[in-house]
Protein backbone atom coordinates (compact mmCIF):
# COMPACT_ATOMS: atom_id res chain seq x y z
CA UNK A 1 0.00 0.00 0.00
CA UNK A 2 2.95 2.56 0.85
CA UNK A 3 4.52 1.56 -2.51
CA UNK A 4 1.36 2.41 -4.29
CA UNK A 5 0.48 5.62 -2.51
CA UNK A 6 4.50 6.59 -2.78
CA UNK A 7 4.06 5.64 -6.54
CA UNK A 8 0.84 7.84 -6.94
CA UNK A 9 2.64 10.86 -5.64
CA UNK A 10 5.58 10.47 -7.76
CA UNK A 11 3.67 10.71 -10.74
CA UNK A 12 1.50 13.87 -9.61
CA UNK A 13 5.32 15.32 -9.35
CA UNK A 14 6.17 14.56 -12.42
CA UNK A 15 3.44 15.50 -14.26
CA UNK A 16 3.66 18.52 -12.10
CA UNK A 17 7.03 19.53 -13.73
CA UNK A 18 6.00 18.34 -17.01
CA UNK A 19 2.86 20.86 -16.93
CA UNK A 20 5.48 23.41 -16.13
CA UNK A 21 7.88 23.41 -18.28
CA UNK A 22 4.93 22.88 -21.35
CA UNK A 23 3.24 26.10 -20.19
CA UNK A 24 6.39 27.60 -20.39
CA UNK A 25 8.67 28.60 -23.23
CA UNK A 26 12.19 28.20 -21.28
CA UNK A 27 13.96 29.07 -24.09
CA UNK A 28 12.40 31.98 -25.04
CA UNK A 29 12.50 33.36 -21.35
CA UNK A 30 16.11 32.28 -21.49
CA UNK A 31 17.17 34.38 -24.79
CA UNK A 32 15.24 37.16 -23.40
CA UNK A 33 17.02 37.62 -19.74
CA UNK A 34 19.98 36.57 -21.49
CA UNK A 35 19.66 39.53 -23.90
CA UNK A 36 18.47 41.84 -21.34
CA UNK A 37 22.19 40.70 -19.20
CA UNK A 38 24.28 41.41 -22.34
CA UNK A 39 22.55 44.90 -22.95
CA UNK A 40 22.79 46.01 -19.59
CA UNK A 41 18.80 46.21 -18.87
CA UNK A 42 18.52 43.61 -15.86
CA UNK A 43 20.08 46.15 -13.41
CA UNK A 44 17.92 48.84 -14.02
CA UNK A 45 14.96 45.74 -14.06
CA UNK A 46 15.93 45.26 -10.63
CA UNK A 47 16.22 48.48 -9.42
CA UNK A 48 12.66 49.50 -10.27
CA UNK A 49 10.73 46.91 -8.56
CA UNK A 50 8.01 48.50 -6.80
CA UNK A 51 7.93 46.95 -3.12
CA UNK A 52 4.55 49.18 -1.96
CA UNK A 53 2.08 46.29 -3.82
CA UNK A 54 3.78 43.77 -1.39
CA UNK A 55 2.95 45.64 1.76
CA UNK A 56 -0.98 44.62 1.50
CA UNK A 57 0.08 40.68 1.39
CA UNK A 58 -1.79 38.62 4.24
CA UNK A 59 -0.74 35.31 4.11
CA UNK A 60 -4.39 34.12 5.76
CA UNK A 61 -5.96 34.88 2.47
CA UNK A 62 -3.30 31.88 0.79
CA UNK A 63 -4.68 28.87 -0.01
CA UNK A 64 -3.13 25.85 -1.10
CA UNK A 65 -4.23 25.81 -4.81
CA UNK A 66 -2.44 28.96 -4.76
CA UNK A 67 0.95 27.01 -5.06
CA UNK A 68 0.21 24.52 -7.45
């Protein structure tokens, strides 16, 4: 029974990651922050972030759906 439920859970990771990385176009994302290193852009990417949206964050309002 552990092997099976072990098994079970396994395969939700894995089809997890697969999910991911098909929603995703890695490359693409890659090229781009790649591209936006060699010009000189992810600094000033970084430096802008705007930390007054994160201030209103309540973690009660999280649910677990909210991760996966």
């Amino acid at each position: 029974m552990k092997t099976i439920i072990k098994g079970a859970i396994a395969i939700l990771i894995i089809l997890g990651a697969v999910k991911t990385f098909q929603e995703h176009d890695v490359a693409a994302e890659t090229k781009h922050y790649y591209q936006q290193f060699k010009d000189g852009e992810i600094l000033q990417n970084i430096e802008n972030v705007n930390f007054d949206s994160f201030k209103n964050i309540s973690v009660d309002d999280f649910i677990p759906a909210d991760f996966f």
